[in-house]
Protein backbone atom coordinates (compact mmCIF):
# COMPACT_ATOMS: atom_id res chain seq x y z
CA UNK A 1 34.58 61.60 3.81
CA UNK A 2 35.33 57.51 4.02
CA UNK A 3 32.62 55.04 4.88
CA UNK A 4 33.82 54.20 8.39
CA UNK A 5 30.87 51.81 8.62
CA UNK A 6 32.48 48.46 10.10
CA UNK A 7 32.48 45.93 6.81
CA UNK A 8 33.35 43.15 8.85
CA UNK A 9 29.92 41.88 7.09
CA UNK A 10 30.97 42.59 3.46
CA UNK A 11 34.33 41.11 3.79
CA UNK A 12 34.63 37.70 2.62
CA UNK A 13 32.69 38.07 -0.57
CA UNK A 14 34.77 41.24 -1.57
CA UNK A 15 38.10 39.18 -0.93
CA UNK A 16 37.03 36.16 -2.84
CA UNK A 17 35.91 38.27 -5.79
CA UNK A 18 39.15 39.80 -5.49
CA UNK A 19 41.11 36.36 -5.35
CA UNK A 20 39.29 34.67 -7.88
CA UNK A 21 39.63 37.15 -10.42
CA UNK A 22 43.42 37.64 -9.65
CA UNK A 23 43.64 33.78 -9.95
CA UNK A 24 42.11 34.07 -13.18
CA UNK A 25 44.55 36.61 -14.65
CA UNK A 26 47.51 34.81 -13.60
CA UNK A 27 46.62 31.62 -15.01
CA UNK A 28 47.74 30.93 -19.00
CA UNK A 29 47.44 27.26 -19.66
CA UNK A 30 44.57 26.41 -17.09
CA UNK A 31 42.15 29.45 -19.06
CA UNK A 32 43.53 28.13 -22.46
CA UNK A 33 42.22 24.49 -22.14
CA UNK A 34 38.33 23.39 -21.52
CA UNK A 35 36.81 23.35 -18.51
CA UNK A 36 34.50 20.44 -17.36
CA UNK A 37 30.93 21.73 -16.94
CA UNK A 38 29.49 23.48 -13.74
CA UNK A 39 26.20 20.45 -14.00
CA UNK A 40 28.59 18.22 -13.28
CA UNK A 41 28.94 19.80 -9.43
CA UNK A 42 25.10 20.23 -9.20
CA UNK A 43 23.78 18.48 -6.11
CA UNK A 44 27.04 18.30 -3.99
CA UNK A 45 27.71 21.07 -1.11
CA UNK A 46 31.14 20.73 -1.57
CA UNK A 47 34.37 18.56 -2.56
CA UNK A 48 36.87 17.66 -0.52
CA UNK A 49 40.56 16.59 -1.20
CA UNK A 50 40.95 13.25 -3.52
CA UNK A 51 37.36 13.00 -4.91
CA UNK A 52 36.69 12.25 -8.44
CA UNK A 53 34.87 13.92 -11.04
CA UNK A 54 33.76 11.84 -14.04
CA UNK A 55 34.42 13.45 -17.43
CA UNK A 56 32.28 11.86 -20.33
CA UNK A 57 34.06 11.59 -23.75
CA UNK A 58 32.01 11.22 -26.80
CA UNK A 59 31.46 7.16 -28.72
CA UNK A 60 34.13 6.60 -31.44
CA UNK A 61 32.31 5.06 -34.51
CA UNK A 62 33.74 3.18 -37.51
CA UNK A 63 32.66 3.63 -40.99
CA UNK A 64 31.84 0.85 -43.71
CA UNK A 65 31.27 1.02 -47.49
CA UNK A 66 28.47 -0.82 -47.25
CA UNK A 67 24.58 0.48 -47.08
CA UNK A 68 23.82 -3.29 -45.35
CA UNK A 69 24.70 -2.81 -41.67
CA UNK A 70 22.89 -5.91 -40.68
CA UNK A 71 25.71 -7.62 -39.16
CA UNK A 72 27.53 -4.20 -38.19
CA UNK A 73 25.46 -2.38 -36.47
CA UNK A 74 27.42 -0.55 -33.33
CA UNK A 75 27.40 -0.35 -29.68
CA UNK A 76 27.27 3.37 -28.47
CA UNK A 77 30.19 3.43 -26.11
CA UNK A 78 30.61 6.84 -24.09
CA UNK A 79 34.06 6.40 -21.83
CA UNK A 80 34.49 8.00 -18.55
CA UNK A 81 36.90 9.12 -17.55
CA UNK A 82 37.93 10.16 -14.05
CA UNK A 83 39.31 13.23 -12.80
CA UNK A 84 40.65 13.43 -9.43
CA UNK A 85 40.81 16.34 -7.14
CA UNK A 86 44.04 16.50 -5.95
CA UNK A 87 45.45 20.00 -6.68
CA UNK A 88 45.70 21.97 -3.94
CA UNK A 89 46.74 25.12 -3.12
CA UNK A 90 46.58 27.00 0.21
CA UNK A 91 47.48 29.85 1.69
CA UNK A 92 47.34 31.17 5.61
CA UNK A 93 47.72 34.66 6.75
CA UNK A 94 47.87 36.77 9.25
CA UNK A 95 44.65 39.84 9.01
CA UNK A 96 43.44 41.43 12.24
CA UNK A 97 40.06 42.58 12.03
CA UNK A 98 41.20 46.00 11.89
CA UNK A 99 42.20 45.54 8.19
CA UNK A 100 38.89 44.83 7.08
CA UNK A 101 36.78 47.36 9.26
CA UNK A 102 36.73 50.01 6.70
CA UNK A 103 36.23 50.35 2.74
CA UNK A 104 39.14 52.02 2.54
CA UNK A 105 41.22 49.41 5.04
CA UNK A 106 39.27 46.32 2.92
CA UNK A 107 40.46 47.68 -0.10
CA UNK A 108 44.20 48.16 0.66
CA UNK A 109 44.41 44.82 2.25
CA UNK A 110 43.27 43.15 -0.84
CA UNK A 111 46.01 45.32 -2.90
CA UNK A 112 48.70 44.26 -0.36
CA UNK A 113 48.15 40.87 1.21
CA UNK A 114 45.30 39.08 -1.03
CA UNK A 115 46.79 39.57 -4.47
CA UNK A 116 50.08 38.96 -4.02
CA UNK A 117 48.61 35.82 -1.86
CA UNK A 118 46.31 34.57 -4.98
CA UNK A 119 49.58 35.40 -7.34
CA UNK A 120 51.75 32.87 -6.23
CA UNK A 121 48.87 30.13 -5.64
CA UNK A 122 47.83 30.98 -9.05
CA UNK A 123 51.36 29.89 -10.11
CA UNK A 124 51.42 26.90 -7.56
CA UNK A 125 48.21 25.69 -9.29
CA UNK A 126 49.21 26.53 -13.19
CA UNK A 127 52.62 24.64 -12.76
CA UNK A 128 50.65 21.58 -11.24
CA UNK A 129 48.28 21.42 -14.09
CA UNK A 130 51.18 21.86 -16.02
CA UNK A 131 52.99 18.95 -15.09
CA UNK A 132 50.40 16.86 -14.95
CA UNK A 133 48.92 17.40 -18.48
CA UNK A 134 52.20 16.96 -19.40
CA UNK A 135 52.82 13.77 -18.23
CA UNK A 136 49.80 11.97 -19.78
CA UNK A 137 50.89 12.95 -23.44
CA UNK A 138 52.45 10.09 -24.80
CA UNK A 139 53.03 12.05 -28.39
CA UNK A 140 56.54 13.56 -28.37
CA UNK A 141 59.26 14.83 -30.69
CA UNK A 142 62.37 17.08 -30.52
CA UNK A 143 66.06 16.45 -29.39
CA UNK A 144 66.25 16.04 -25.80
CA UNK A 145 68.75 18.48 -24.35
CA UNK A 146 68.48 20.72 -27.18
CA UNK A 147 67.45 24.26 -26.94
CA UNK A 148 66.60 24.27 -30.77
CA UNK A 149 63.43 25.00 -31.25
CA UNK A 150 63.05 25.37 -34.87
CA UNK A 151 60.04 25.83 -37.47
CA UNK A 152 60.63 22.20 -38.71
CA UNK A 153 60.34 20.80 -35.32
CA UNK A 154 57.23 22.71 -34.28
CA UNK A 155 55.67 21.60 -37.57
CA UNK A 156 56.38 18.28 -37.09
CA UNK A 157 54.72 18.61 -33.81
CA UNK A 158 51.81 20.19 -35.77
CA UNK A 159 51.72 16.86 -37.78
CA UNK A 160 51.11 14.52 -34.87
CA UNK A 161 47.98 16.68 -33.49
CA UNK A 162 47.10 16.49 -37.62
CA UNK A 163 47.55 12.30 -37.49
CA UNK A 164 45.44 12.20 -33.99
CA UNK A 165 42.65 14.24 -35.68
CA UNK A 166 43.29 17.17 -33.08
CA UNK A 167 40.28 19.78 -34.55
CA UNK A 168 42.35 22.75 -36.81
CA UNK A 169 42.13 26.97 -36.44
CA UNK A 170 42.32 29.20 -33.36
CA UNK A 171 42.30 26.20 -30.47
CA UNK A 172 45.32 25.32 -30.81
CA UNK A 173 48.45 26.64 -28.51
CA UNK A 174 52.34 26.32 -28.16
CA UNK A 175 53.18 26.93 -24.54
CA UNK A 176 57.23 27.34 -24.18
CA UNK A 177 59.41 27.68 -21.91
CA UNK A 178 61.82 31.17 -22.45
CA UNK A 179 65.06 29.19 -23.94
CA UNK A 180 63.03 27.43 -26.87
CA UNK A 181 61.06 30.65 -27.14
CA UNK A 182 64.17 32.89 -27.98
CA UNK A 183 65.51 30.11 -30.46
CA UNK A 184 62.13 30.06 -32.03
CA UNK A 185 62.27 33.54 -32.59
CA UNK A 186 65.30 34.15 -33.98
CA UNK A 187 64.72 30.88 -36.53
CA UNK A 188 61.78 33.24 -37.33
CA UNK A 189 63.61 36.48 -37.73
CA UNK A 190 63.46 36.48 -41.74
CA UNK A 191 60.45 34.77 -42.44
CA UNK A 192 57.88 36.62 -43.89
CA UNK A 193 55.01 37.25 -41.83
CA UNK A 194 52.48 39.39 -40.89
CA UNK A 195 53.61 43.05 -39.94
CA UNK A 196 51.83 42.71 -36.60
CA UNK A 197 53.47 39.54 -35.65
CA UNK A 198 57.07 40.79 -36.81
CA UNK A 199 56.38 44.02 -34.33
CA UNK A 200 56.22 41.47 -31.96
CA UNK A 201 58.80 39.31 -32.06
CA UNK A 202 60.77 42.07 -32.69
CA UNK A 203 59.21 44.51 -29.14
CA UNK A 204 58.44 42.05 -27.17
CA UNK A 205 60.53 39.14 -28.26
CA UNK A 206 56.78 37.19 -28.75
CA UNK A 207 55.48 34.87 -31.56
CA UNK A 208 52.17 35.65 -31.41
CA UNK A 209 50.38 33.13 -33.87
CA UNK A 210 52.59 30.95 -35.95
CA UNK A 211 52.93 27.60 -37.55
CA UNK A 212 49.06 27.16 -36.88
CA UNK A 213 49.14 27.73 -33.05
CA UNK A 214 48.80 30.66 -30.66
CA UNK A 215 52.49 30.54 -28.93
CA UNK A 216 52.73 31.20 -25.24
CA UNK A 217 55.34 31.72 -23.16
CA UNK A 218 56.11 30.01 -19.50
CA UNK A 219 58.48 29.89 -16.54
CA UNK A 220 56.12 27.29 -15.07
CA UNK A 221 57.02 24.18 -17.43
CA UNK A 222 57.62 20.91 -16.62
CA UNK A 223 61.30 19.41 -16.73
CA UNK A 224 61.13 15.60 -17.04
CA UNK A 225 63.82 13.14 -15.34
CA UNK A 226 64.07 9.77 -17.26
CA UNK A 227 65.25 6.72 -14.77
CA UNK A 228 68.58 5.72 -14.59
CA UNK A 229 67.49 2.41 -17.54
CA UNK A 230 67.36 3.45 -21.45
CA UNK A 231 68.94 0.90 -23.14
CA UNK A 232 68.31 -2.56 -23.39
CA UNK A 233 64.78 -2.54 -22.48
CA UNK A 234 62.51 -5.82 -24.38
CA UNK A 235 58.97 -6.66 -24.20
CA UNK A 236 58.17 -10.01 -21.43
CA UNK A 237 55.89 -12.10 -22.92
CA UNK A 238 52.73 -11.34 -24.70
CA UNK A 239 49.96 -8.62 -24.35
CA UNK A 240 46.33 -8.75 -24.01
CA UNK A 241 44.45 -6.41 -26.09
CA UNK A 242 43.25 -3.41 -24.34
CA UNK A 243 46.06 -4.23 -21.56
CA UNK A 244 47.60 -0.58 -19.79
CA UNK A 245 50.10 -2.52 -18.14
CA UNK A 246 52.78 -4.35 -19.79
CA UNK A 247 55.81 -6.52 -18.90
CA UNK A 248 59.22 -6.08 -19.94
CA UNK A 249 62.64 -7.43 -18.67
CA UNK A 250 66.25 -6.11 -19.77
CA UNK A 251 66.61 -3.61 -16.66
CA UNK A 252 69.24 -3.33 -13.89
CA UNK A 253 68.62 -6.04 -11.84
CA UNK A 254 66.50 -4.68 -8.56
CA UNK A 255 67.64 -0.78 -9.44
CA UNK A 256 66.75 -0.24 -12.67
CA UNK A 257 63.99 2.16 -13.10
CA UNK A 258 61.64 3.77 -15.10
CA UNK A 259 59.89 7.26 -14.39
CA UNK A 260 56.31 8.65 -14.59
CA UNK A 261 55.88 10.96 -18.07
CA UNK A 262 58.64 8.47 -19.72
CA UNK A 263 58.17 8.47 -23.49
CA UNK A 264 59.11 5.26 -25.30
CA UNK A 265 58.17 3.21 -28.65
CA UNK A 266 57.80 -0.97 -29.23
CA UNK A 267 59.36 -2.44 -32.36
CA UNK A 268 56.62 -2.99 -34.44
CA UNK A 269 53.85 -1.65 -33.00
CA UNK A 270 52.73 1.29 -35.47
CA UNK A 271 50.24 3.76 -34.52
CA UNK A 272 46.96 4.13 -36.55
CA UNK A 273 44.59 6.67 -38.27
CA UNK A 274 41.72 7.24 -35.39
CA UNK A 275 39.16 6.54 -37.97
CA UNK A 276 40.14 4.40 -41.17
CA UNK A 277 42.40 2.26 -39.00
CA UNK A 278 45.46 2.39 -41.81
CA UNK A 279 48.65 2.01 -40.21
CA UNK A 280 50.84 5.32 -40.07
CA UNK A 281 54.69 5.19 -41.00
CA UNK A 282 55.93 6.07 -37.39
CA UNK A 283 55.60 4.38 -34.05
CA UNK A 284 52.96 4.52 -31.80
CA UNK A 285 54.08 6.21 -28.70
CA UNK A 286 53.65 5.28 -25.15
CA UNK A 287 54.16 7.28 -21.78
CA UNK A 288 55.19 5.71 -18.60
CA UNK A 289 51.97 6.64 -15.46
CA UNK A 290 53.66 5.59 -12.50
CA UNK A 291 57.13 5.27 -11.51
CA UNK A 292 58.53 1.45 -11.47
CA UNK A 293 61.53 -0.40 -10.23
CA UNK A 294 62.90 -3.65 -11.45
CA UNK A 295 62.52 -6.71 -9.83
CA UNK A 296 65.27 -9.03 -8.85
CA UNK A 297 65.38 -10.35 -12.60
CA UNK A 298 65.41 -7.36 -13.94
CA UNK A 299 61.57 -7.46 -14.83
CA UNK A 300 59.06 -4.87 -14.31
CA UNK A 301 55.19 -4.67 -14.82
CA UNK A 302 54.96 -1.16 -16.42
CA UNK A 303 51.77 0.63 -16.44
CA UNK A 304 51.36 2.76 -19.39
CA UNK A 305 48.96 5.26 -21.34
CA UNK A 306 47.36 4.25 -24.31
CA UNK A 307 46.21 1.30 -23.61
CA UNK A 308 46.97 -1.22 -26.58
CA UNK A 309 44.23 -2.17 -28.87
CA UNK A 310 44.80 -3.67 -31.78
CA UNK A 311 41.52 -5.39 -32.81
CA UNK A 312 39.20 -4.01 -35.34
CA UNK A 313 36.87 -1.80 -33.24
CA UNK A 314 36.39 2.16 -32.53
CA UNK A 315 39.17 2.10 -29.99
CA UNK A 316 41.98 0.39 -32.17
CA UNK A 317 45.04 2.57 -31.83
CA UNK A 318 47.86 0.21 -32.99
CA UNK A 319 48.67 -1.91 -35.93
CA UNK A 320 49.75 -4.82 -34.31
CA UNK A 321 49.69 -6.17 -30.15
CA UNK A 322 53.71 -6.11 -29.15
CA UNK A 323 55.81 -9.34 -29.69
CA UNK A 324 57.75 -11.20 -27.19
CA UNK A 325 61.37 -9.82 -27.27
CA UNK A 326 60.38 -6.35 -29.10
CA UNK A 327 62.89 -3.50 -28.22
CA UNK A 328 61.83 -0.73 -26.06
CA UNK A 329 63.22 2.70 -27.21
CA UNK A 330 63.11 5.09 -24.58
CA UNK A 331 63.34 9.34 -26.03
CA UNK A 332 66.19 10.76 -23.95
CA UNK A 333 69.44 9.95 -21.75
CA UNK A 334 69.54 7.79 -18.51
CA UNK A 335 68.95 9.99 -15.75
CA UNK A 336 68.33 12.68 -18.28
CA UNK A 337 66.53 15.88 -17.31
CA UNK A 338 64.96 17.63 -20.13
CA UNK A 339 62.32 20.81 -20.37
CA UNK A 340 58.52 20.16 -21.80
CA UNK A 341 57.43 22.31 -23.90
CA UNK A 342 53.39 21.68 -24.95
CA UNK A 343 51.40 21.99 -27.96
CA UNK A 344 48.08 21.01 -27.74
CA UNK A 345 43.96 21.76 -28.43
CA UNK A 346 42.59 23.01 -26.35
CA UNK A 347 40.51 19.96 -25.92
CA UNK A 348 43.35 17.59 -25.13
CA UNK A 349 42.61 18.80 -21.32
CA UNK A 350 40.09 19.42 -18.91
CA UNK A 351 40.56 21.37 -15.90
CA UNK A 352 38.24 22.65 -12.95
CA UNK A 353 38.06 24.31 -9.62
CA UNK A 354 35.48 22.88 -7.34
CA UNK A 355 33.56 24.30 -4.62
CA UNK A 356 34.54 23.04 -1.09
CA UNK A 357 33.09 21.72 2.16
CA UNK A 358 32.53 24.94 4.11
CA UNK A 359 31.76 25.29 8.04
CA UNK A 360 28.91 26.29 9.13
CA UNK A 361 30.02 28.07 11.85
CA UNK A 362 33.55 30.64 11.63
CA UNK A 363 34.20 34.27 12.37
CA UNK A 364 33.09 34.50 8.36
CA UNK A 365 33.21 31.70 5.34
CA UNK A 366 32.39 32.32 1.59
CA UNK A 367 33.49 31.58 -1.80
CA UNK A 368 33.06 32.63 -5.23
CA UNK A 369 33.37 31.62 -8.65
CA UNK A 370 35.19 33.80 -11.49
CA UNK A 371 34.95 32.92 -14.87
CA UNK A 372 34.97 28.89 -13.59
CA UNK A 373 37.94 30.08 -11.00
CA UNK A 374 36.54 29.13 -7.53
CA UNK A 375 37.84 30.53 -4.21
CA UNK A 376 37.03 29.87 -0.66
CA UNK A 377 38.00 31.80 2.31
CA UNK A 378 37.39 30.58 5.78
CA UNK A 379 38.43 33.16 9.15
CA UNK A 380 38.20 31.72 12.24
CA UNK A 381 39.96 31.31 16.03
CA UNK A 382 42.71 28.99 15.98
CA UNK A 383 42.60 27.90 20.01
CA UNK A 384 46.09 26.29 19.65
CA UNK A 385 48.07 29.33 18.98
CA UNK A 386 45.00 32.33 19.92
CA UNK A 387 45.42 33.89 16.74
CA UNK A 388 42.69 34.81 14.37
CA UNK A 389 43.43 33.05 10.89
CA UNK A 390 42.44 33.40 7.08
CA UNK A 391 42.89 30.90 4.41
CA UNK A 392 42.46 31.32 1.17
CA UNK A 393 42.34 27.73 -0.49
CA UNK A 394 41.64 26.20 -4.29
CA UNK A 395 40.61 22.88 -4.81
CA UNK A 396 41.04 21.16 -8.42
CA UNK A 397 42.15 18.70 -11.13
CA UNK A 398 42.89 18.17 -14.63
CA UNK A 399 42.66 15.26 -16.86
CA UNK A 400 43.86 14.71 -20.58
CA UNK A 401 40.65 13.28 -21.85
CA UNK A 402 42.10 13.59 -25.13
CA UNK A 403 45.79 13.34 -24.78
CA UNK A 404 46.17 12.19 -28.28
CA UNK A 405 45.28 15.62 -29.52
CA UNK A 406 49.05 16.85 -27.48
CA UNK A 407 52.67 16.60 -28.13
CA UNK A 408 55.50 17.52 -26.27
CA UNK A 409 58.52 18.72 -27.54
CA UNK A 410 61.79 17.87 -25.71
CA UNK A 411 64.41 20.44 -25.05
């Protein structure tokens, strides 16, 4: 016989396990990257929309061939970096209290209405975190508005985590959208591999591990849209070290524009090894962070990610500061619109779900936390409309900490 005991009681808890775990399971990228640490929510009874998080990231030190470190003796600088809370995803629906007054009601509920709920906000959040990881990585390669997706260009992918000291072995991933993934397969269709894999690629039309990453496949990436200015693009002046904003002229007079996740190089400016500080053979790579319009010369202040150092210190990234007049190259067409594909380690990233400000009085309010998935669930009288409402709501953030240990690949 069925427990006809009202669970009225029992109800939020058993929904929240029920969402957070679904959330969980129908997240790829957000469970493949790290996760900032629970301490760091210790103390607060909940976050609310656009509050910030402060990730530490460990000192960067530079070696000498010298035992005498009486005049070099270095500061211990931890950066921190701030991660804002400004994913959210949200759902309202309709449950009378019928559907939860039984088990046996609870349960089918949950199978009808909550999963399929937490399903879609679990893709609403992935493709956020998505695109915003994917906009902070500066490193990129490819042909933009290609679908090829061949083993030379993931490796050469491969070589820029390699030259920004991104750690080797298992943490490593290839997230793709479907269209690069079948070209990548079928450049892989004679190689020799492992039996296992080939069974793969050849069942499932999936990669598996390859090329020193785990490859995964998603609907959910981002497609970028350069501004309608490419060409013609110069450095303004000179640059401070450590400057994130810099000033070029050379665009459309008042419409020219340049777009947030824009990838571009400076004449001259070469990137550098992380710790000897030898200058590499290719260009250090920028990414535009907010979108910018020209002035009525044709000038823009552009605020971009690294920030330039050149000096001789732990956070020295280029060779040389930009010169006056150095040509902007900027990957893609004008106006172009081209599909993101990611590699990365998993410790480019840094993603979390945060508990939430809860009421203290409603019908019923609880949340849970899954495997560092956290869900709330608030049911309460909505006097505007007399209807009895549940939300299920996710509050979070990401933030590439370590975006030099990504690279995109155009297609």
């Amino acid at each position: 016989m069925p427990n006809n005991l009202n669970n009225m009681k029992d109800a939020p808890g058993a929904i929240c396990k029920a969402a957070a775990k679904t959330l969980h399971d129908h997240i790829a990228f957000c469970k493949s990257v790290d996760k900032v640490p629970a301490k760091e929510f210790e103390g607060n009874n909940g976050f609310g929309a656009g509050d910030t998080v402060y990730v530490s990231k460990p000192a960067r030190f530079v070696p000498q061939d010298s035992f005498d470190i009486t005049s070099t003796q270095q500061d211990i600088v931890e950066e921190k970096v701030p991660l804002t809370l400004d994913i959210i995803s949200t759902l309202g629906v309709n449950i009378t209290s019928m559907e939860f007054a039984t088990e046996i009601q609870l349960k089918d509920t949950i199978k009808r209405v909550v999963r399929p709920a937490m399903e879609s906000i679990a893709h609403d959040f992935e493709r956020r975190c998505v695109e915003k990881a994917t906009d902070a990585v500066y490193n990129a390669n490819g042909t933009p508005g290609s679908t090829a997706f061949t083993t030379q260009v993931v490796l050469a992918g491969r070589t820029r985590l390699n030259k920004g000291m991104a750690p080797k072995g298992m943490g490593r991933f290839n997230l793709f959208e479907s269209e690069a993934g079948a070209s990548a397969v079928d450049d892989r269709k004679g190689s020799f591999q492992d039996a296992s894999e080939i069974a793969k690629q050849y069942k499932e039309g999936f990669i598996g591990r390859a090329d020193g990453f785990n490859w995964m496949e998603s609907e959910l990436m981002n497609v970028h849209t350069n501004g309608n200015d490419v060409t013609g693009v110069a450095m303004d002046g000179s640059t401070a070290e450590g400057a994130s904003t810099i000033h070029v002229d050379g665009l459309t007079t008042s419409t020219g524009t340049l777009t947030k996740g824009t990838v571009f190089t400076i004449a001259g400016v070469y990137a550098v090894h992380p710790i000897t500080k030898v200058a590499y053979t290719h260009l250090q790579q920028f990414v535009v962070t907010a979108d910018v319009t020209a002035d009525g010369s044709g000038d823009a202040d552009v605020a971009i990610s690294p920030a330039i150092y050149a000096g001789s210190d732990g956070l020295q990234n280029v060779d040389a500061l930009p010169a006056d007049n150095a040509a902007i190259t900027i990957m893609g067409a004008a106006d172009g619109a081209y599909v993101q594909n990611l590699q990365y380690h998993k410790s480019a990233f840094r993603v979390c779900t945060v508990p939430l400000v809860m009421p203290e009085k409603a019908e019923f309010a609880a949340q849970e936390t899954y495997k560092g998935i956290t869900v709330a669930i608030i049911r309460d009288f909505d006097i505007k409309t007399r209807k009895m409402i549940t939300r299920l709501d996710v509050l979070g953030g990401l933030v590439a900490d370590r975006p030099e240990f990504a690279n995109r690949i155009y297609s």
